[in-house]
PDB file of N, CA and C in Angstrom:
ATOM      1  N   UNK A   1       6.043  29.156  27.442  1.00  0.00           N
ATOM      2  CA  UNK A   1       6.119  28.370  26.221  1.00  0.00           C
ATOM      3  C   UNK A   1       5.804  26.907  26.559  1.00  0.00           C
ATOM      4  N   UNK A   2       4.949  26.034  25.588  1.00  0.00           N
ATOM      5  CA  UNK A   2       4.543  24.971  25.995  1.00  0.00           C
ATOM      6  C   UNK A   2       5.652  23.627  26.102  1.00  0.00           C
ATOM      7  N   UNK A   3       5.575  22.749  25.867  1.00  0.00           N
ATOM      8  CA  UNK A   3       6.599  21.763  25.920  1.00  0.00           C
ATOM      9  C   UNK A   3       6.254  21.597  24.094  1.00  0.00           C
ATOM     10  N   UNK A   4       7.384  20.765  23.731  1.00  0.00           N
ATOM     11  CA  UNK A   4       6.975  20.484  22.329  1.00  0.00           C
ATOM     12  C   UNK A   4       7.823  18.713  22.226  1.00  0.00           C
ATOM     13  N   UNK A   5       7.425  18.246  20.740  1.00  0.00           N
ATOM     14  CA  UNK A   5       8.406  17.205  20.513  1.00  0.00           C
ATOM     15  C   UNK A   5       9.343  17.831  19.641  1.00  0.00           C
ATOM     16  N   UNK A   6      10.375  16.722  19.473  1.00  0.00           N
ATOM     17  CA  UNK A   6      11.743  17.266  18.535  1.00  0.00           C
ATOM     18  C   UNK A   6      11.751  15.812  18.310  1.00  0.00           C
ATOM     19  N   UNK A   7      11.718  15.832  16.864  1.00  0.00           N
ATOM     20  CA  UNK A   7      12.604  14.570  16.394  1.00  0.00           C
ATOM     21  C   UNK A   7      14.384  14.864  16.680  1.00  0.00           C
ATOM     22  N   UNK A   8      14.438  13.311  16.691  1.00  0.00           N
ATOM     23  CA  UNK A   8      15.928  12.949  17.003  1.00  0.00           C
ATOM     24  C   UNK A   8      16.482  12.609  15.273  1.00  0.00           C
ATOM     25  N   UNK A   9      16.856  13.923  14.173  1.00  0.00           N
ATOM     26  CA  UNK A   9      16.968  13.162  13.530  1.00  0.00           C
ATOM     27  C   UNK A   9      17.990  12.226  13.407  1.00  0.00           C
ATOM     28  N   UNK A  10      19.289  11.847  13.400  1.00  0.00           N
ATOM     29  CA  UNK A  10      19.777  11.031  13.281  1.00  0.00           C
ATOM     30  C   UNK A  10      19.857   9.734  13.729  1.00  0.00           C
ATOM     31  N   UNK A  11      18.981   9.682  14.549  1.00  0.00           N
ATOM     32  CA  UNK A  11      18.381   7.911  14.945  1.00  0.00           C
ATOM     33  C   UNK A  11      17.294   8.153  13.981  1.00  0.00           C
ATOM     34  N   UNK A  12      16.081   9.095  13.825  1.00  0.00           N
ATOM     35  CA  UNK A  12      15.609   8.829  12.793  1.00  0.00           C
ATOM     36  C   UNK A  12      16.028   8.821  11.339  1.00  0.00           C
ATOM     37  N   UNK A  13      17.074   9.218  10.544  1.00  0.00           N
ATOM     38  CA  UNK A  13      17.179   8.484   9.383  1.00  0.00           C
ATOM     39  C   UNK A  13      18.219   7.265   9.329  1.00  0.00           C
ATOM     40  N   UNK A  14      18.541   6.944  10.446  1.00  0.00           N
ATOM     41  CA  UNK A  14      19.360   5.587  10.242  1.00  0.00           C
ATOM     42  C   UNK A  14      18.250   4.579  10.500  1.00  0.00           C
ATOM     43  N   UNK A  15      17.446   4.767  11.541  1.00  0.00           N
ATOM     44  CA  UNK A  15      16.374   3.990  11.253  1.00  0.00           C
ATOM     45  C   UNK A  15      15.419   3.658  10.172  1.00  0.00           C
ATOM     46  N   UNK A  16      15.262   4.778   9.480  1.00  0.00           N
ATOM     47  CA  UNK A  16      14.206   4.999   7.975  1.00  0.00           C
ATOM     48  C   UNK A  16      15.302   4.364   7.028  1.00  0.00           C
ATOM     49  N   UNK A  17      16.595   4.303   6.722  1.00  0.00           N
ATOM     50  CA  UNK A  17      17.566   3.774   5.669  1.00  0.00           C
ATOM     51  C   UNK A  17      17.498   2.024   6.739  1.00  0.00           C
ATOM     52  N   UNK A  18      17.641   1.692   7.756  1.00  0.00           N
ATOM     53  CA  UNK A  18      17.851   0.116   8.161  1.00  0.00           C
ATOM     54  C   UNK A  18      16.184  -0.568   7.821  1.00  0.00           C
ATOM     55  N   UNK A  19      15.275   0.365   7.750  1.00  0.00           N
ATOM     56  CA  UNK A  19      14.192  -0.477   7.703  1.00  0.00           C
ATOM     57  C   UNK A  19      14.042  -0.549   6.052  1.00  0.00           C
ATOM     58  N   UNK A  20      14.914   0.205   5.132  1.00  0.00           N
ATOM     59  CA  UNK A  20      14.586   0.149   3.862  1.00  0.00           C
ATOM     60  C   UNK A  20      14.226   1.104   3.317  1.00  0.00           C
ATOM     61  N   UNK A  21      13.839   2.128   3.421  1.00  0.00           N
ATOM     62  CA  UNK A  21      12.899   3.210   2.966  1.00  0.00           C
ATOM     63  C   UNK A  21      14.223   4.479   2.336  1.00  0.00           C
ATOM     64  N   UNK A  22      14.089   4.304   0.944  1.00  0.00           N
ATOM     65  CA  UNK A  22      15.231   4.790   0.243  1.00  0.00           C
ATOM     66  C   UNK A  22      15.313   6.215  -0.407  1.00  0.00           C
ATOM     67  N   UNK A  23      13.842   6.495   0.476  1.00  0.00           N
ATOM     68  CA  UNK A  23      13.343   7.870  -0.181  1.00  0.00           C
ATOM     69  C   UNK A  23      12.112   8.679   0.972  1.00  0.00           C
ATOM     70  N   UNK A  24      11.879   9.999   0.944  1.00  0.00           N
ATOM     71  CA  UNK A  24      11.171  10.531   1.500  1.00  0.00           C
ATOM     72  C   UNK A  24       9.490   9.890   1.206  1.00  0.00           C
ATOM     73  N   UNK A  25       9.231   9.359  -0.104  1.00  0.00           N
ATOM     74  CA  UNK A  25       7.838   9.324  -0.965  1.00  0.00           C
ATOM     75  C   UNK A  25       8.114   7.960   0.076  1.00  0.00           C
ATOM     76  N   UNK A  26       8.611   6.943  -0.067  1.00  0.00           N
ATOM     77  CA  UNK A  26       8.591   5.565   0.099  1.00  0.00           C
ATOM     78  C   UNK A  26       8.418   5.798   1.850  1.00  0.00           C
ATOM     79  N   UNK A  27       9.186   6.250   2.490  1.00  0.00           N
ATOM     80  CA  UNK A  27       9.170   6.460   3.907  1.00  0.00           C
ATOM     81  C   UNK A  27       7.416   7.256   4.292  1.00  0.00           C
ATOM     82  N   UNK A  28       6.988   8.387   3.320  1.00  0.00           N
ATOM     83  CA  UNK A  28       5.735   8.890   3.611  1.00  0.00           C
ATOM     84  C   UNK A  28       4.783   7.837   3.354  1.00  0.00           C
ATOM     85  N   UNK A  29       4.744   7.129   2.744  1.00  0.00           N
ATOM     86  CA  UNK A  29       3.510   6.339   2.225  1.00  0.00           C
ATOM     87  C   UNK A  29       3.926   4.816   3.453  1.00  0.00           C
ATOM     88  N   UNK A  30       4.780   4.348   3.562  1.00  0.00           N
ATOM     89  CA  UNK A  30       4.446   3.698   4.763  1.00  0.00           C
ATOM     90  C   UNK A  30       3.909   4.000   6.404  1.00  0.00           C
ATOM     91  N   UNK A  31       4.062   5.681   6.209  1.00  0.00           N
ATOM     92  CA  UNK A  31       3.858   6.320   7.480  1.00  0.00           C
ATOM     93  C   UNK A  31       2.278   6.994   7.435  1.00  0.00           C
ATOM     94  N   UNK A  32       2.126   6.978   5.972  1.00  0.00           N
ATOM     95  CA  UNK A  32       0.478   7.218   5.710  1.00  0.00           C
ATOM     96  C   UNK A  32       0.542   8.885   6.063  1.00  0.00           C
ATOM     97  N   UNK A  33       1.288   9.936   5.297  1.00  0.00           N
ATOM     98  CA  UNK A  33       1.781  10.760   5.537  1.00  0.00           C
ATOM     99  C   UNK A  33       1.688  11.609   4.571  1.00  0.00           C
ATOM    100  N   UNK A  34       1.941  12.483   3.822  1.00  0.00           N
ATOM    101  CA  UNK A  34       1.846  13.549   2.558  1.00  0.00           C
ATOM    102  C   UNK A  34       3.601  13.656   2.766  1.00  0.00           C
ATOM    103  N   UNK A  35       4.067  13.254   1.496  1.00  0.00           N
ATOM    104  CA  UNK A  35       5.815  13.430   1.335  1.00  0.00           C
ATOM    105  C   UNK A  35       5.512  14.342   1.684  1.00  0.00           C
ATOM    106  N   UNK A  36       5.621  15.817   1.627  1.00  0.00           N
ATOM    107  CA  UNK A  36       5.704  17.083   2.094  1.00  0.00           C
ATOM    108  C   UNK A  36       5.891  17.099   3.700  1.00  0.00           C
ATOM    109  N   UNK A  37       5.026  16.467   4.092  1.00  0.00           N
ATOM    110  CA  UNK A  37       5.589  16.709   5.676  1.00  0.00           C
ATOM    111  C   UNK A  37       6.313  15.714   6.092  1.00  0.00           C
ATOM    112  N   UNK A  38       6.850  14.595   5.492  1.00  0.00           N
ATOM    113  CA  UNK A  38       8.183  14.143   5.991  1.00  0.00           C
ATOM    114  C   UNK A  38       9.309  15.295   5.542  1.00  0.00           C
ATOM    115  N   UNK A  39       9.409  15.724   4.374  1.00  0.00           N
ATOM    116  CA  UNK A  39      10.001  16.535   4.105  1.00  0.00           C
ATOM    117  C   UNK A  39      10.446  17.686   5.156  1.00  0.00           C
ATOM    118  N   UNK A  40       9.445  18.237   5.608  1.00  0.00           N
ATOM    119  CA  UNK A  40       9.098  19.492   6.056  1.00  0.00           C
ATOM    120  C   UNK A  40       9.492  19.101   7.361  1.00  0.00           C
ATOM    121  N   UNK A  41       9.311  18.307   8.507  1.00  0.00           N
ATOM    122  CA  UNK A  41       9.799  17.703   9.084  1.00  0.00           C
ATOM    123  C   UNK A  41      11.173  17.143   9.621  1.00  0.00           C
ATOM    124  N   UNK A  42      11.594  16.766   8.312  1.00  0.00           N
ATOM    125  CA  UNK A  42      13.232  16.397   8.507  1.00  0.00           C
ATOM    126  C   UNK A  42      13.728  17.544   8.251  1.00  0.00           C
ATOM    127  N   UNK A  43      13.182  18.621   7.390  1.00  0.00           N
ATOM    128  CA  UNK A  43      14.096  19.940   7.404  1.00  0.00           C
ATOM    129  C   UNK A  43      13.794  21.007   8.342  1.00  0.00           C
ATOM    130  N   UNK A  44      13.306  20.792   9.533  1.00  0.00           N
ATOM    131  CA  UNK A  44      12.900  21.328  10.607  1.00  0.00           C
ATOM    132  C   UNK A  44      11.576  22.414  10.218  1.00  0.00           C
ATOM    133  N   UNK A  45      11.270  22.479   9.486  1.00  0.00           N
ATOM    134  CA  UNK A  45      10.575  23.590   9.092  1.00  0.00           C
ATOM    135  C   UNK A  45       8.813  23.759   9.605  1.00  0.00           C
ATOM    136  N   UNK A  46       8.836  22.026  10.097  1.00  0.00           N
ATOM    137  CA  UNK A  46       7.759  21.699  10.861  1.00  0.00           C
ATOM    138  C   UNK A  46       7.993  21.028  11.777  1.00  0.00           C
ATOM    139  N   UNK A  47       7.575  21.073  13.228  1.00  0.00           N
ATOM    140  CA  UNK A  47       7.254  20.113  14.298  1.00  0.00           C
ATOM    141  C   UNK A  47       6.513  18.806  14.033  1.00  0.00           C
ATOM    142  N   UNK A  48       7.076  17.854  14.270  1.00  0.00           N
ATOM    143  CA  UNK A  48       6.175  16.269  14.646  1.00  0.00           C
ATOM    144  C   UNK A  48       4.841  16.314  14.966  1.00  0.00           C
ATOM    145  N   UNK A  49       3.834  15.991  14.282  1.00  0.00           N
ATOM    146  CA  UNK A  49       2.486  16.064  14.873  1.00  0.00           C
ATOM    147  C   UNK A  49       2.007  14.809  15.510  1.00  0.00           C
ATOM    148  N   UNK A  50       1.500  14.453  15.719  1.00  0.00           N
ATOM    149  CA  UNK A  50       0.320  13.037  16.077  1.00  0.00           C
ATOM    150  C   UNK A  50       0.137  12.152  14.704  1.00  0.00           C
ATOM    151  N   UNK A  51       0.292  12.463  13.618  1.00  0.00           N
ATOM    152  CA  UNK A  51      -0.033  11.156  12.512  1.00  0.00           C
ATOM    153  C   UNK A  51       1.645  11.261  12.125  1.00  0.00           C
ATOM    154  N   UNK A  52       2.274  11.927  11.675  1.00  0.00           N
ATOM    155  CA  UNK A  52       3.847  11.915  11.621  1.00  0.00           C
ATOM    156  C   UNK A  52       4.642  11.162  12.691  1.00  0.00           C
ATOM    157  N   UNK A  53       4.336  11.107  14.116  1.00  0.00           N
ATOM    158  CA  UNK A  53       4.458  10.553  15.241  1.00  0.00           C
ATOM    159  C   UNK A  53       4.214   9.213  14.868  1.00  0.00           C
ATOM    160  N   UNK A  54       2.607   8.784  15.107  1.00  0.00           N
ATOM    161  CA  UNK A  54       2.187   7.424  14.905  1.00  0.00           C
ATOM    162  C   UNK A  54       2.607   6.915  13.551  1.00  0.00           C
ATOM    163  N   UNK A  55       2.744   7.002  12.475  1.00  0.00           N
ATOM    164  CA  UNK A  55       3.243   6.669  11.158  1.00  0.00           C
ATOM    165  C   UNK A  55       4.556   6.323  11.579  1.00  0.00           C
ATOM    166  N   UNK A  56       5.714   7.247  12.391  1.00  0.00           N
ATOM    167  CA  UNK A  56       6.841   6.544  12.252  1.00  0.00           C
ATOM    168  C   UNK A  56       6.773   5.541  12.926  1.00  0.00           C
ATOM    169  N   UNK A  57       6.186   5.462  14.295  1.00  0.00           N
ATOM    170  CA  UNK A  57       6.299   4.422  15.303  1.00  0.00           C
ATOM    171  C   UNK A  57       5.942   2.814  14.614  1.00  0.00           C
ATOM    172  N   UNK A  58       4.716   3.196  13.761  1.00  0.00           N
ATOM    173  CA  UNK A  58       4.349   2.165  13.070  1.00  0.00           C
ATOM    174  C   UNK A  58       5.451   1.303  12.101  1.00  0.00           C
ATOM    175  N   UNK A  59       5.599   3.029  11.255  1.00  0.00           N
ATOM    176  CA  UNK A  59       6.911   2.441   9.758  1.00  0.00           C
ATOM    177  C   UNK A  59       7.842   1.417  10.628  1.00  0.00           C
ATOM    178  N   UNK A  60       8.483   2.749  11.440  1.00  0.00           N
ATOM    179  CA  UNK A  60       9.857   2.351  11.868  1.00  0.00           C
ATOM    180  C   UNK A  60       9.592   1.425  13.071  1.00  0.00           C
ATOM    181  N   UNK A  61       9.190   0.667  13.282  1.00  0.00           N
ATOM    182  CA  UNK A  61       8.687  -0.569  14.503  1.00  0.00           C
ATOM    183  C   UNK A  61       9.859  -1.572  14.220  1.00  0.00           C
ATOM    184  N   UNK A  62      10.586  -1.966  15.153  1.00  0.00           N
ATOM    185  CA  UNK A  62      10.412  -1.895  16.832  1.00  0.00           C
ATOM    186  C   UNK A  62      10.951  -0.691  17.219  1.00  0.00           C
ATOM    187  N   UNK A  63      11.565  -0.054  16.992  1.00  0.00           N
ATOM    188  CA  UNK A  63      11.447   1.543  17.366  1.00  0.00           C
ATOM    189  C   UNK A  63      10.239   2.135  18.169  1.00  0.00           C
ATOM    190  N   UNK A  64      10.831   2.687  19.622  1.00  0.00           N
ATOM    191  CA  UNK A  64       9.987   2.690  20.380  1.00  0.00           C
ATOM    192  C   UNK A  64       9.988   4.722  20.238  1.00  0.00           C
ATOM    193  N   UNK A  65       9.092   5.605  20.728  1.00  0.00           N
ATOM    194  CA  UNK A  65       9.269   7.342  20.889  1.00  0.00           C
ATOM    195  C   UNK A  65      10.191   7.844  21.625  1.00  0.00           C
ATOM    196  N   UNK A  66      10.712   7.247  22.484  1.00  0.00           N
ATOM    197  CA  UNK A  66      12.160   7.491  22.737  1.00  0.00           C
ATOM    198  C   UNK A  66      13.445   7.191  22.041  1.00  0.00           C
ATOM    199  N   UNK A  67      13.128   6.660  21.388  1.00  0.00           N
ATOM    200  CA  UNK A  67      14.468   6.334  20.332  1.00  0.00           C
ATOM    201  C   UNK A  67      14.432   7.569  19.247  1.00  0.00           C
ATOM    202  N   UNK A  68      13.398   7.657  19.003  1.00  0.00           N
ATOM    203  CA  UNK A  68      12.880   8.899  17.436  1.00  0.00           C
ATOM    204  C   UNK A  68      12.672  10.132  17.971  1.00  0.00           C
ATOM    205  N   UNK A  69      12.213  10.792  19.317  1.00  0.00           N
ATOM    206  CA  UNK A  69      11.804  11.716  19.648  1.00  0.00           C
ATOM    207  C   UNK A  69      12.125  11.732  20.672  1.00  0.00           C
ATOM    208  N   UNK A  70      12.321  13.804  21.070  1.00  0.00           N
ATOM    209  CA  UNK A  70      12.252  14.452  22.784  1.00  0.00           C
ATOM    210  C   UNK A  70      11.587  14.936  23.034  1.00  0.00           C
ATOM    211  N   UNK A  71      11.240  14.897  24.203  1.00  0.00           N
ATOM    212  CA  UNK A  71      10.016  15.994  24.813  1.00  0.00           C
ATOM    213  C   UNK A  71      11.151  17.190  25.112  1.00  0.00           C
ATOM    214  N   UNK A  72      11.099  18.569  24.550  1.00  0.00           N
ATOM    215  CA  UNK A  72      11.654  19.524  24.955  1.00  0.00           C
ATOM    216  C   UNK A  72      10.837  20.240  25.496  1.00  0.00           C
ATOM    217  N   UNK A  73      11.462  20.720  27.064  1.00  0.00           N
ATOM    218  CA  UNK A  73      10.354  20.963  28.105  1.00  0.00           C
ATOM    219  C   UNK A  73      10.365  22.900  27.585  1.00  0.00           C
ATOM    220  N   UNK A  74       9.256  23.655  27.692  1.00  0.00           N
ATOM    221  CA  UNK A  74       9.049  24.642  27.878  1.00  0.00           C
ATOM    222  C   UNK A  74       9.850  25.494  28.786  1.00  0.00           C
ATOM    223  N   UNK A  75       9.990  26.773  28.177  1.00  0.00           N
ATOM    224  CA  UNK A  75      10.244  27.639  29.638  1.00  0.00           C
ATOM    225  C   UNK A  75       9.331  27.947  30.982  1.00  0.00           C
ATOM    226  N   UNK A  76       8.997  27.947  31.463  1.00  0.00           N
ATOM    227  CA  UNK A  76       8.413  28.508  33.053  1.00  0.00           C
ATOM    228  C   UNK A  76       8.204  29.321  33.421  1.00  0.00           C
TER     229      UNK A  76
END
């Protein structure tokens, strides 16, 4: 099994509520995102991709990918 990311959510929505973002729509559109996959996302139902990734790093700045995300290593 490969390695994957995992959001951290609870640093990520205390971060998305301290930077302001009072809603999934408001948090997607600063992340340049389709609400649906923040959605989908925070309800685990999807993995973090590469524009969900870069969108938060951006939104949520100074927030660095270790604060928001893990690398969960694969099995072997």
């Amino acid at each position: 099994m490969p390695n994957t990311i995992k959001l951290r959510d609870e640093a990520f929505a205390k971060a998305a509520r301290l930077a302001g973002y009072g809603s999934d729509y408001a948090l997607a559109k600063a992340m340049d995102v389709n609400r649906s996959t923040v959605t989908r996302v925070l309800s685990g139902d999807l993995q973090p991709g590469p524009a969900f990734i870069g969108g938060a790093l951006v939104a949520l700045a100074p927030m660095q990918f270790h604060d928001l995300f893990e690398v969960v290593r694969g099995e072997q």
